[in-house]
N, C-alpha and C. Protein backbone atom coordinates (compact mmCIF):
# COMPACT_ATOMS: atom_id res chain seq x y z
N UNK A 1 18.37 -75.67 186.61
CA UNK A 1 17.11 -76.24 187.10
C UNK A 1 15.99 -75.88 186.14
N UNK A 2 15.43 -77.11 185.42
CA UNK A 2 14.36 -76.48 184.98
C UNK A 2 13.01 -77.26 185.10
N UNK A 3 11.84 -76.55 185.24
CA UNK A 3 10.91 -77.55 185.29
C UNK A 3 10.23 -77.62 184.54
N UNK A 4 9.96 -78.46 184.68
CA UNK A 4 8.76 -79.42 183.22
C UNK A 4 7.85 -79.56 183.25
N UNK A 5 6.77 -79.52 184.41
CA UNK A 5 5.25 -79.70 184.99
C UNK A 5 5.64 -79.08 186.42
N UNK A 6 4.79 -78.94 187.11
CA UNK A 6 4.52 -78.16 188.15
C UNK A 6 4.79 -79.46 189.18
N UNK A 7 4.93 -80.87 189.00
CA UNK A 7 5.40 -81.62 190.06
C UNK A 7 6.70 -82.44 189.39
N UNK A 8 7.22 -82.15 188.38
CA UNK A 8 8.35 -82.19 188.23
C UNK A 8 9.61 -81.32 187.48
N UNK A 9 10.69 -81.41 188.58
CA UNK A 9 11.86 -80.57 188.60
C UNK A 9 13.14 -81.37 187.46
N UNK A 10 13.80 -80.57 186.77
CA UNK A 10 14.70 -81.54 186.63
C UNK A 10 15.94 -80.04 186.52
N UNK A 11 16.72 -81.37 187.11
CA UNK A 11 17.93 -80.48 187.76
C UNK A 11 19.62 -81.38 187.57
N UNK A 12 20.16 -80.05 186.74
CA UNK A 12 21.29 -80.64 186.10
C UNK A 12 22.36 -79.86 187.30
N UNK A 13 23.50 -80.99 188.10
CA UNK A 13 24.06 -80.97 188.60
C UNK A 13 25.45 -81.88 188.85
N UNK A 14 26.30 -81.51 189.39
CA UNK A 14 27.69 -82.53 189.78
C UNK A 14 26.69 -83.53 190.94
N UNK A 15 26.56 -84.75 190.76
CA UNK A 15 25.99 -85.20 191.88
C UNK A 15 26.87 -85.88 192.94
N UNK A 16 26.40 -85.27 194.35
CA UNK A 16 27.38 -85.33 195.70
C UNK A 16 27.31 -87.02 195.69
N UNK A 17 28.45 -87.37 196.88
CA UNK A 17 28.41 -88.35 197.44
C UNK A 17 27.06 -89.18 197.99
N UNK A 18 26.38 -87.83 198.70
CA UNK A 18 25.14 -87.70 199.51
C UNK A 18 24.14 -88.19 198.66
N UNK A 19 23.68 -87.33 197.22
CA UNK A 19 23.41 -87.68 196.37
C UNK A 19 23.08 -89.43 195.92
N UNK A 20 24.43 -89.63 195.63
CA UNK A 20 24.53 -90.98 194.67
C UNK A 20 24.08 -92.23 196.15
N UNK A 21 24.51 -92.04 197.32
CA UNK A 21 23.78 -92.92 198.34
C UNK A 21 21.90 -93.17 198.32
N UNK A 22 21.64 -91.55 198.30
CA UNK A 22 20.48 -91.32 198.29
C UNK A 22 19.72 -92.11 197.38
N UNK A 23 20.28 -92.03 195.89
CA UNK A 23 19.71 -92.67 194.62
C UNK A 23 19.68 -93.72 194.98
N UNK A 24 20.79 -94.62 195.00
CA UNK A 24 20.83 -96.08 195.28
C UNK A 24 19.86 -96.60 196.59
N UNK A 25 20.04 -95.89 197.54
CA UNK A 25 19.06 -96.44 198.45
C UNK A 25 17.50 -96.05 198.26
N UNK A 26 16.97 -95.06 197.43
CA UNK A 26 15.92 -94.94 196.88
C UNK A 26 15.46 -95.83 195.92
N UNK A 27 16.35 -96.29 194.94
CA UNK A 27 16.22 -97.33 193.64
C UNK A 27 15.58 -98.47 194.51
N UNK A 28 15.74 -98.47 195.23
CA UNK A 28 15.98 -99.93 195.88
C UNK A 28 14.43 -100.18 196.78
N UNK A 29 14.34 -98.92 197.52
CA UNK A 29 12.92 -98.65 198.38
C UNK A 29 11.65 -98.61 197.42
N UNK A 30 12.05 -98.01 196.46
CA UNK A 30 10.84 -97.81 195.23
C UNK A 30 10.12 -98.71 194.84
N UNK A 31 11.45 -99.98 194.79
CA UNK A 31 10.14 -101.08 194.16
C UNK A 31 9.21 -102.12 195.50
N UNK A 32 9.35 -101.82 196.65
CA UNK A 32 8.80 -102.15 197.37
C UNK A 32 7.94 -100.97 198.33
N UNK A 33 7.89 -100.02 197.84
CA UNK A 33 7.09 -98.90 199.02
C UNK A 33 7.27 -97.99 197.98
N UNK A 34 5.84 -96.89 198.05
CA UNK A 34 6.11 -94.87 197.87
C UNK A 34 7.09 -94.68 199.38
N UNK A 35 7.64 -93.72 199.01
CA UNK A 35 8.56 -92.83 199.83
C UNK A 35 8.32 -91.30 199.57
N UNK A 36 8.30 -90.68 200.63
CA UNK A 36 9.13 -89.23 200.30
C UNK A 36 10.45 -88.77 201.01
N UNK A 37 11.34 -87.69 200.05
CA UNK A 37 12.37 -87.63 201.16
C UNK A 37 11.93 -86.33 201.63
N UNK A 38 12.25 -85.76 202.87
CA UNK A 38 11.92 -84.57 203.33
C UNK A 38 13.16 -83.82 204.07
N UNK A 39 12.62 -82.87 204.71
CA UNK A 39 13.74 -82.14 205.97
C UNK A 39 14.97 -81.41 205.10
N UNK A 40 16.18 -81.07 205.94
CA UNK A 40 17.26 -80.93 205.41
C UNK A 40 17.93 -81.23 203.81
N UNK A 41 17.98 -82.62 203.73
CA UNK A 41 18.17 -82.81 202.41
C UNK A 41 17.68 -82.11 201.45
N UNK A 42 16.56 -81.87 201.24
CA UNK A 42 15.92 -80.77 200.16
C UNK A 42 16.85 -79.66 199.47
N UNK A 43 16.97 -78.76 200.95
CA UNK A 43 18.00 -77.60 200.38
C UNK A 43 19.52 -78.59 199.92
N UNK A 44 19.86 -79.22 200.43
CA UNK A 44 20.99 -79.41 199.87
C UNK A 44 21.23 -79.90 198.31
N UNK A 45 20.01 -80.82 198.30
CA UNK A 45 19.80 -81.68 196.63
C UNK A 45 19.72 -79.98 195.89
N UNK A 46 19.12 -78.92 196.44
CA UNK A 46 19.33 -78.03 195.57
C UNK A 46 20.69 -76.59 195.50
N UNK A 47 21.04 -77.30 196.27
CA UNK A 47 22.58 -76.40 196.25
C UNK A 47 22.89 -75.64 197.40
N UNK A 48 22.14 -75.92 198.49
CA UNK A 48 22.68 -75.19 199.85
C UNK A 48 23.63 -76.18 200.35
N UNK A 49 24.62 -75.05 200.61
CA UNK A 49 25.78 -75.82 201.10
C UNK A 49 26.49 -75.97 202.56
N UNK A 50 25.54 -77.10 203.19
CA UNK A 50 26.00 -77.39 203.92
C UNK A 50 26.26 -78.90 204.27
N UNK A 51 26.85 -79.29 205.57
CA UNK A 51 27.34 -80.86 205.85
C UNK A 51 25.77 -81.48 206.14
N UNK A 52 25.89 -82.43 205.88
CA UNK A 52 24.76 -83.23 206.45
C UNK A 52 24.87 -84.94 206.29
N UNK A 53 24.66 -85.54 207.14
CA UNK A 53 24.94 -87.22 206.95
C UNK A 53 23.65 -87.93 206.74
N UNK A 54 22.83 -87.02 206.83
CA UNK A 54 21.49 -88.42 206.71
C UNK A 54 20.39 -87.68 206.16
N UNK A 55 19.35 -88.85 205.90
CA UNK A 55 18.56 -88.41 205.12
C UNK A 55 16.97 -88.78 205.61
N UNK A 56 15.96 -87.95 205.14
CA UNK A 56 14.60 -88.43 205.92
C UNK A 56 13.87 -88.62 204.83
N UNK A 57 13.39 -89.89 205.77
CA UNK A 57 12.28 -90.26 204.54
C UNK A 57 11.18 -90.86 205.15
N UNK A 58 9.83 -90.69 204.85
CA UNK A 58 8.78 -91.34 204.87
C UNK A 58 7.79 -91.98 203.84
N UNK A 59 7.47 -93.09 204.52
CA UNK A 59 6.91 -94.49 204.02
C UNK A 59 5.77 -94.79 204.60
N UNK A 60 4.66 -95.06 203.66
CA UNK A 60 3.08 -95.52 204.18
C UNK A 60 3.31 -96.69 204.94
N UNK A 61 2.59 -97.01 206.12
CA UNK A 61 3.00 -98.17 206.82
C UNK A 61 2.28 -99.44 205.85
N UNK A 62 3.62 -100.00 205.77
CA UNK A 62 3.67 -101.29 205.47
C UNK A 62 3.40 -102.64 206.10
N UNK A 63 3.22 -104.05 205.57
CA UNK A 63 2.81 -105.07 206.31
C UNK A 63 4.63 -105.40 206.64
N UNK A 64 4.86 -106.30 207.65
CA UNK A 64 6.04 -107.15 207.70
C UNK A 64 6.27 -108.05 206.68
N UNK A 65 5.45 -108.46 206.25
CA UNK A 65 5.49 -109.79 204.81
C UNK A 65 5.81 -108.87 203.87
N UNK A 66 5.70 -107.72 203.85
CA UNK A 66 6.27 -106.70 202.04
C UNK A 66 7.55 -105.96 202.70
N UNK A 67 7.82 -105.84 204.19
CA UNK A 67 8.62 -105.26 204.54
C UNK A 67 10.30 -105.88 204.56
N UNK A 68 9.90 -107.39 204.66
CA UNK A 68 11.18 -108.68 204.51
C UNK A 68 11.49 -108.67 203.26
N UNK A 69 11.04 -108.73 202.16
CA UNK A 69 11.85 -108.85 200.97
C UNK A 69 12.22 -107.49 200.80
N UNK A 70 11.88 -106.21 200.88
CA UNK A 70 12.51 -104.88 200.85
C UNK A 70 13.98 -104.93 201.93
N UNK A 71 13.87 -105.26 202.96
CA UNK A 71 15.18 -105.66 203.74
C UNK A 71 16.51 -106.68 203.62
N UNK A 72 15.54 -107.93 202.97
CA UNK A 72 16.85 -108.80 202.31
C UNK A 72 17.72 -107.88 201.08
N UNK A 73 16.48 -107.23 200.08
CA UNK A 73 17.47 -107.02 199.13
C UNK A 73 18.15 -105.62 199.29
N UNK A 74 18.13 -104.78 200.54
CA UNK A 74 18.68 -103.55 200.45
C UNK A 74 19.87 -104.32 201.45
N UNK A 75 19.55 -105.23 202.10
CA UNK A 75 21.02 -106.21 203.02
C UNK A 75 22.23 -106.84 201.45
N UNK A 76 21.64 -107.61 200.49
CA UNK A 76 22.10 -108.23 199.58
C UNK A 76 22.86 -106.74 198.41
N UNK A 77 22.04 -105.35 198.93
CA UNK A 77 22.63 -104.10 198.27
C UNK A 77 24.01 -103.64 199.16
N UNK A 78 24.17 -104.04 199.76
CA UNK A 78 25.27 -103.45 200.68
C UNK A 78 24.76 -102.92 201.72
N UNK A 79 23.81 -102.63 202.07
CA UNK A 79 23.21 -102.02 203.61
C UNK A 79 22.74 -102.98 204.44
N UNK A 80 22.96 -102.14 205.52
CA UNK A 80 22.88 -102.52 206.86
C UNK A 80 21.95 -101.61 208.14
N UNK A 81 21.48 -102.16 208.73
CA UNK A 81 20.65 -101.56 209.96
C UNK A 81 21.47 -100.95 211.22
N UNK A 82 21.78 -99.54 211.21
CA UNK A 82 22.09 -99.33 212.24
C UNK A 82 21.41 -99.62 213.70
N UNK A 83 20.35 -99.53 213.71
CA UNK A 83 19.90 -99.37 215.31
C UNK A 83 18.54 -100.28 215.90
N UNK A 84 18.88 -101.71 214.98
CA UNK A 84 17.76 -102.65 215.34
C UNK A 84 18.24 -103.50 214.18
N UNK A 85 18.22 -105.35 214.60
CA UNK A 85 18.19 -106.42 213.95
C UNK A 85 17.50 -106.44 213.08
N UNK A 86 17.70 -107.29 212.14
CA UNK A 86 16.52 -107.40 210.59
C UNK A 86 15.06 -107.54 211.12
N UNK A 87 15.38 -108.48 212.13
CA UNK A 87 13.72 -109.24 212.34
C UNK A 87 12.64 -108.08 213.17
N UNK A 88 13.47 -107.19 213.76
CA UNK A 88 13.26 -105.99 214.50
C UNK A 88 12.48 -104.68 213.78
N UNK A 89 12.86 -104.53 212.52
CA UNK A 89 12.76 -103.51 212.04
C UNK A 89 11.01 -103.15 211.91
N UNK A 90 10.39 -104.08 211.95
CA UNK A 90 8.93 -103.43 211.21
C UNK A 90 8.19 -103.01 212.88
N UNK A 91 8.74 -103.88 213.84
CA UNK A 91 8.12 -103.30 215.17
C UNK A 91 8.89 -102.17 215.72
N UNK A 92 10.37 -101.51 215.28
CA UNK A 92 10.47 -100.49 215.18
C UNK A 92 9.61 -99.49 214.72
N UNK A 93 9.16 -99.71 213.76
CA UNK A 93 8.94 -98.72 212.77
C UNK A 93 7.04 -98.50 213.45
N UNK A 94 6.79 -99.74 213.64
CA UNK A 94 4.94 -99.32 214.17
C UNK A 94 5.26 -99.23 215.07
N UNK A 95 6.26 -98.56 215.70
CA UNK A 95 6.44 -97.49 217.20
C UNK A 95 6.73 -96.07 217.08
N UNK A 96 6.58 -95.75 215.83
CA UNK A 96 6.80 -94.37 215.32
C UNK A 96 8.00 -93.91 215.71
N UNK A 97 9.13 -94.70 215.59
CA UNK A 97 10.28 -94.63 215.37
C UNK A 97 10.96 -95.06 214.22
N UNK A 98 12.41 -94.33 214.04
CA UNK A 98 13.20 -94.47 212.80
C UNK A 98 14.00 -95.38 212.63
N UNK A 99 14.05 -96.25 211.42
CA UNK A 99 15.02 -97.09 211.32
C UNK A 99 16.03 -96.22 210.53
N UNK A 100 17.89 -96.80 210.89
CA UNK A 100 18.56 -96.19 210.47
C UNK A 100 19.06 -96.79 209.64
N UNK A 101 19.49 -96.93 208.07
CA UNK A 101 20.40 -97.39 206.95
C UNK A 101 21.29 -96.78 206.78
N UNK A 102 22.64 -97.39 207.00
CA UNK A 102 24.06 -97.10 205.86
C UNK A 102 24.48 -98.32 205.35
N UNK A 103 25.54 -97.83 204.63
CA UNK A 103 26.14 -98.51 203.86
C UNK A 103 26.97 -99.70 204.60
N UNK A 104 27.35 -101.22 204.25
CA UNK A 104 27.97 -101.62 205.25
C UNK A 104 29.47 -101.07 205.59
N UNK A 105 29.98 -101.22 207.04
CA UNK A 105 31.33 -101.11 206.96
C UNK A 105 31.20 -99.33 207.76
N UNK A 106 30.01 -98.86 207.44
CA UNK A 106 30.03 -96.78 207.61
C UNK A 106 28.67 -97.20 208.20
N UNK A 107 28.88 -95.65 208.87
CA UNK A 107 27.25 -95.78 209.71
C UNK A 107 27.05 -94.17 208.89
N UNK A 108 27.51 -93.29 207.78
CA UNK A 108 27.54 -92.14 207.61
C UNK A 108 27.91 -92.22 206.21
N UNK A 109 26.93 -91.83 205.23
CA UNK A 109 25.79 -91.11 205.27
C UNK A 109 24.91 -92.23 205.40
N UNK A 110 23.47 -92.02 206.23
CA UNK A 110 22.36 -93.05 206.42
C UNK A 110 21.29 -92.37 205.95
N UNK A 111 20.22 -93.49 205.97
CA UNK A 111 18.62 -92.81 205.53
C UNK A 111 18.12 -93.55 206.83
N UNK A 112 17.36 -92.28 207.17
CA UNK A 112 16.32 -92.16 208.27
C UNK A 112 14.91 -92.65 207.45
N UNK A 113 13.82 -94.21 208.20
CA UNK A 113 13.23 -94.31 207.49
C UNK A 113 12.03 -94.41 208.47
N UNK A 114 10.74 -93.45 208.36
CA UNK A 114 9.81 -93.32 209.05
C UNK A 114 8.57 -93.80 208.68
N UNK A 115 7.65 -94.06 209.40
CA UNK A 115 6.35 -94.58 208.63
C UNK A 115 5.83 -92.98 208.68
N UNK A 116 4.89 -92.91 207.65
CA UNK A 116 4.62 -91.88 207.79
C UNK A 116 2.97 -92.08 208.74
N UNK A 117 2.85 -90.54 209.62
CA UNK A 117 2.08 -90.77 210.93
C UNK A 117 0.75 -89.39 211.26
N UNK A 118 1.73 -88.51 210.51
CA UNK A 118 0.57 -87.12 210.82
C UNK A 118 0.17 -86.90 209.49
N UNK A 119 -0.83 -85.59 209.46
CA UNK A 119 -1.09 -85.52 208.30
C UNK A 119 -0.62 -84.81 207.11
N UNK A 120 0.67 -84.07 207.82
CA UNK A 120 1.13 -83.84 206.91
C UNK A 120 2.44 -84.61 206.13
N UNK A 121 2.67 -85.85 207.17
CA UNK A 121 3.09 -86.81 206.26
C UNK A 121 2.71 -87.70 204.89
N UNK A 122 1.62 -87.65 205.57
CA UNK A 122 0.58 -88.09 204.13
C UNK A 122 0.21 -87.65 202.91
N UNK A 123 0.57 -85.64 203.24
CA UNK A 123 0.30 -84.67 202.22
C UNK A 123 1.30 -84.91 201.40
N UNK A 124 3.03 -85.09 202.24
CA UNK A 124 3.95 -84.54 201.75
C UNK A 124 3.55 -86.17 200.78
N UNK A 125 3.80 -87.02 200.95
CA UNK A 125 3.63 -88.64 200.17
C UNK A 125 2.53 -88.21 198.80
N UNK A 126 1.78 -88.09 199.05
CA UNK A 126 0.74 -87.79 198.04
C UNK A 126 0.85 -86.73 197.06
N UNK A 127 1.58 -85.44 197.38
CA UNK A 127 1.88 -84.67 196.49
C UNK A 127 3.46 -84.64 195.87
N UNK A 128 3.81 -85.31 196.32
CA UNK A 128 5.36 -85.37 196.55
C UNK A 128 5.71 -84.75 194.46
N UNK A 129 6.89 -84.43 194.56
CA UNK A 129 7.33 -83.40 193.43
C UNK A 129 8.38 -84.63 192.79
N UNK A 130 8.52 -85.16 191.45
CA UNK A 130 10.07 -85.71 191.05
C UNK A 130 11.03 -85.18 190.70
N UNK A 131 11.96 -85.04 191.41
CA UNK A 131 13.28 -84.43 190.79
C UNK A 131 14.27 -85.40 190.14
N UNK A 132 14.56 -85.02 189.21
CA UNK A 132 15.46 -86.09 188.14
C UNK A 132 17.07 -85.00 187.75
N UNK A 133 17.52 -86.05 188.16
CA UNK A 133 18.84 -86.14 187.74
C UNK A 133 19.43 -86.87 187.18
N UNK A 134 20.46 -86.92 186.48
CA UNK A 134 21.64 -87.57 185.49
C UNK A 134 21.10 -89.19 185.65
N UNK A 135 21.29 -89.39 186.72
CA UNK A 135 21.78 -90.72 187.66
C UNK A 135 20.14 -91.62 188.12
N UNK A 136 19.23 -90.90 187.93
CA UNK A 136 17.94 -91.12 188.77
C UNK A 136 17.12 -89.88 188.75
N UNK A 137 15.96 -90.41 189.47
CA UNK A 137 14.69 -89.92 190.08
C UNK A 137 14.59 -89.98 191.28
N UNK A 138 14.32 -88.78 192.49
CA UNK A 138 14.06 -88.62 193.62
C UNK A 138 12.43 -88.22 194.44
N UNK A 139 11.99 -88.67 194.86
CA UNK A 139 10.87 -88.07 194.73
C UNK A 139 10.67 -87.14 196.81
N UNK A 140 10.49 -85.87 196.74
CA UNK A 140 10.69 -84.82 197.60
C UNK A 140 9.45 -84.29 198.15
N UNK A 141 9.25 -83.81 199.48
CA UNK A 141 8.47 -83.13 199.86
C UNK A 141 7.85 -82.19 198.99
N UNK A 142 6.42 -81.54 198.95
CA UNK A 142 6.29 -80.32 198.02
C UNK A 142 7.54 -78.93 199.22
N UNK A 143 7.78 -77.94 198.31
CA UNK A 143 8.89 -77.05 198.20
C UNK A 143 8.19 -76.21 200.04
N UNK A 144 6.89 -75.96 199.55
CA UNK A 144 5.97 -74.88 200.55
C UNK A 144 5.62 -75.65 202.09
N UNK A 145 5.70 -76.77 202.08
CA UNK A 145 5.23 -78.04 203.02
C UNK A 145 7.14 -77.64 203.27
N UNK A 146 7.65 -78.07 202.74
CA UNK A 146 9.22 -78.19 203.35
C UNK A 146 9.79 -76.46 204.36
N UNK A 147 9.37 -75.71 203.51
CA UNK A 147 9.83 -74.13 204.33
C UNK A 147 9.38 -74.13 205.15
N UNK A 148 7.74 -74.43 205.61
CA UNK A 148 7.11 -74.27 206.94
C UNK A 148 7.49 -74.89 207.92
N UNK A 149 7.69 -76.44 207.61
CA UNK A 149 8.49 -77.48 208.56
C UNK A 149 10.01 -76.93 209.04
N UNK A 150 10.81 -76.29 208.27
CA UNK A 150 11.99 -75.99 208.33
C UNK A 150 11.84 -74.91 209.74
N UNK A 151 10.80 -73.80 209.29
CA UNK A 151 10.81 -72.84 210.10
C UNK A 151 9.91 -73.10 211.72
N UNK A 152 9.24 -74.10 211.25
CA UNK A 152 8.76 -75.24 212.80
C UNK A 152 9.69 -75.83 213.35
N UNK A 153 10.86 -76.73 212.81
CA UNK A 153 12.05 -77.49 213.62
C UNK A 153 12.72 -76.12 214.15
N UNK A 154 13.05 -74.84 213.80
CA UNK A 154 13.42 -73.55 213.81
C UNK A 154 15.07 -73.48 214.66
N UNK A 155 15.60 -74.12 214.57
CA UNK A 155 17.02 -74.55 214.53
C UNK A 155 17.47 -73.13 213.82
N UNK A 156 18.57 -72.61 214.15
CA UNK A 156 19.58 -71.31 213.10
C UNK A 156 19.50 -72.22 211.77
N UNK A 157 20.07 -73.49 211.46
CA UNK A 157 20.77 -74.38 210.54
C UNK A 157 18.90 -74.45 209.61
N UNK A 158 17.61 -74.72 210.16
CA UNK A 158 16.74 -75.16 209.56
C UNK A 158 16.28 -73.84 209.15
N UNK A 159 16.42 -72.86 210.22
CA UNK A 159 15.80 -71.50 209.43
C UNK A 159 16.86 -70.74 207.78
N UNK A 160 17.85 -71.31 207.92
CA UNK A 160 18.95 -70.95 206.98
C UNK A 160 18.18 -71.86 205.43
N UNK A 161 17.97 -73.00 205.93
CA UNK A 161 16.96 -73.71 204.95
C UNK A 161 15.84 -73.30 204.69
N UNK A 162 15.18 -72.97 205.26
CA UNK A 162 13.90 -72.09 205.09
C UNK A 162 14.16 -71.23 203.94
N UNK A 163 15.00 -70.42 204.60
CA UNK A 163 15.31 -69.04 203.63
C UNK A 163 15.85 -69.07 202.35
N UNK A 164 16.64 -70.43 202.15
CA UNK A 164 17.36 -71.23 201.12
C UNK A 164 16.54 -71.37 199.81
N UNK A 165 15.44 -72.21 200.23
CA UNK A 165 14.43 -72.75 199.83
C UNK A 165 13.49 -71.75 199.19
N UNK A 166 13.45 -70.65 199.78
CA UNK A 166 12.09 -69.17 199.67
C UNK A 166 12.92 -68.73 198.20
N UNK A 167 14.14 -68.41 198.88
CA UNK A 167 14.41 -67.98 197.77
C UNK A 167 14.81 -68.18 196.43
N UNK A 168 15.09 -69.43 196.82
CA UNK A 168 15.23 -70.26 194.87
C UNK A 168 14.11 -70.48 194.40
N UNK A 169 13.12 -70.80 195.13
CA UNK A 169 11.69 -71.15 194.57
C UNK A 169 10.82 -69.97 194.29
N UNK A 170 11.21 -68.50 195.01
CA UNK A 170 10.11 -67.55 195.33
C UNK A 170 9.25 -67.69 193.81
N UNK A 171 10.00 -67.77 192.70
CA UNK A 171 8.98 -67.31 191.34
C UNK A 171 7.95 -68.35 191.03
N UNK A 172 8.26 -69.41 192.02
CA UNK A 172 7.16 -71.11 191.55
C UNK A 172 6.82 -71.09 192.80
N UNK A 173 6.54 -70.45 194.18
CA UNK A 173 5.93 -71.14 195.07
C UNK A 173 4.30 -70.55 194.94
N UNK A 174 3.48 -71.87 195.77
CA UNK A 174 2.06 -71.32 195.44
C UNK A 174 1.93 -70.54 197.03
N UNK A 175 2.28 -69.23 196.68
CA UNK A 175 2.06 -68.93 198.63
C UNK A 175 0.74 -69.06 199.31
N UNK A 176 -0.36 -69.28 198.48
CA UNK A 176 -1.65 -69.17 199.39
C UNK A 176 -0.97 -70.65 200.10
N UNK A 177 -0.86 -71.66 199.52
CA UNK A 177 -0.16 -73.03 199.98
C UNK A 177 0.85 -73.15 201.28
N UNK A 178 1.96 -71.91 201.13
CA UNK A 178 2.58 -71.73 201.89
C UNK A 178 2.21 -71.06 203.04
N UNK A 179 1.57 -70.14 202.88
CA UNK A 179 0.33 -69.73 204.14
C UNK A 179 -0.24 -70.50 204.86
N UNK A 180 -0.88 -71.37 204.32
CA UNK A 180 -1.62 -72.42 204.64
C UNK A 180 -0.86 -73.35 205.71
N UNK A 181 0.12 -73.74 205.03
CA UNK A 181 1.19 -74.52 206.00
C UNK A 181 1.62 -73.90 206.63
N UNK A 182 2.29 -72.84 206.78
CA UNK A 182 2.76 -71.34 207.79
C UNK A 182 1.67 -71.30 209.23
N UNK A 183 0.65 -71.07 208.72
CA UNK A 183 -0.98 -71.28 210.16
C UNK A 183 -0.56 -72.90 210.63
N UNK A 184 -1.13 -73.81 209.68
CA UNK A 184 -1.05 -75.19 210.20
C UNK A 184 0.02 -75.76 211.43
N UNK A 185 1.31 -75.13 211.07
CA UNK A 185 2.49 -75.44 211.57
C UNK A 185 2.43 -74.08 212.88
N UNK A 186 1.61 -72.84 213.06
CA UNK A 186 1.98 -71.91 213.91
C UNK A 186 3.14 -71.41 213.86
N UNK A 187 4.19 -71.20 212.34
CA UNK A 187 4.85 -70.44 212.80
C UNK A 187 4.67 -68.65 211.97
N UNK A 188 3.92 -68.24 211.84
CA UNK A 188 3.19 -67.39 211.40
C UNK A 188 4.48 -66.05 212.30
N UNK A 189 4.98 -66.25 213.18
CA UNK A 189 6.15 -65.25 213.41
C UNK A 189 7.64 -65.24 212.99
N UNK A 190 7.78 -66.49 212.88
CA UNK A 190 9.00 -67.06 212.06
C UNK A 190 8.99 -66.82 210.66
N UNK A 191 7.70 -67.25 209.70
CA UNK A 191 7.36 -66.10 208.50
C UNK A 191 7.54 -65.07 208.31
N UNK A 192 7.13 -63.93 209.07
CA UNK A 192 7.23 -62.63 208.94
C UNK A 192 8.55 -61.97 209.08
N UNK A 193 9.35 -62.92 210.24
CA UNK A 193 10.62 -62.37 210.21
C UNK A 193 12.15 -62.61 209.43
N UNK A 194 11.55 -64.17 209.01
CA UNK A 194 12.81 -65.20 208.09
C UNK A 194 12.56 -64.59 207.02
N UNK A 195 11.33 -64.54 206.50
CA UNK A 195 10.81 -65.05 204.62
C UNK A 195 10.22 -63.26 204.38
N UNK A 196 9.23 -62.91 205.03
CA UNK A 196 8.80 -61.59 204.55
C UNK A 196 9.64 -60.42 204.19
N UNK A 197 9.85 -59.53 203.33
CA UNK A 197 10.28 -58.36 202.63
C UNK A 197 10.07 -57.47 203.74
């Protein structure tokens, strides 16, 4: 892993299954929307090893007229809508609910695709970090925005990410940043006991 600017990572790896879905269904979202991916995936794109089938992502809300040609051609890519018709999808989505993508034929691995709604959806979109690999460009939550969220969903599995995350990054994170998000999010006890020395 090495980085090159302070918002971009580049990271030489075997790339997973998970991975190469991810790319392709990102290639594809890019030229019609910003995205970020967030949650779980993070630690894994960086080597925590665990199972996971899907992926999160958020997207500035879009019109339906830019949202139809992004849908024909990720349909004409091999994907498919798990959990709502084509014509369905954009009044899904301005219900602050997730549309689900896989591949056709599999409902596993999918991308979870959200409008983005609070404000720290908007942070994570706006600051978002590129990570580049072999194969592509990903573009990710910032690292400090992702630990706090991890230790807010506070799952065993998300706090394991948390800790994942602290510690590959500890020598690049900006902690006043991570503080910051630590208060924002209230978990200011989950800090002290996951992440603190």
């Amino acid at each position: 892993m090495q980085f090159l600017d302070k918002n971009t990572i580049k990271l030489d790896k075997v790339e997973s299954e998970l991975d190469s879905f991810t790319l392709e269904f990102t290639k594809t979202l890019s030229k019609y929307s910003d995205y970020v991916l967030v949650s779980g995936y993070i630690a894994i794109l960086f080597g925590r090893n665990r199972a996971s089938e899907d992926i999160d992502i958020f997207i500035p809300k879009i019109t339906e007229a830019k949202l139809k040609p992004l849908i024909e051609e990720l349909d004409k890519n091999g994907f498919w809508i798990l959990n709502e018709d084509n014509d369905g999808v954009h009044s899904l989505l301005n219900q602050g609910l997730a549309v689900r993508f896989a591949k056709k034929g599999t409902v596993e691995p999918n991308a979870e695709v959200k409008f983005a709604k609070k404000s720290t959806d908007f942070y994570s979109l706006e600051n978002k970090i590129s990570v580049i690999l072999k194969s592509g460009e990903l573009l990710i939550s910032p690292i400090e925005m992702n630990i706090a969220y991890k230790l807010f969903l506070s799952s065993q599995k998300d706090v394991e990410d948390a800790r994942f995350l602290f510690k590959l990054f500890r020598e690049k994170l900006d902690m006043k940043n991570l503080e910051d998000f630590v208060k924002l999010l209230k978990v200011e006890d989950s800090y002290k006991k996951y992440l603190k020395d």
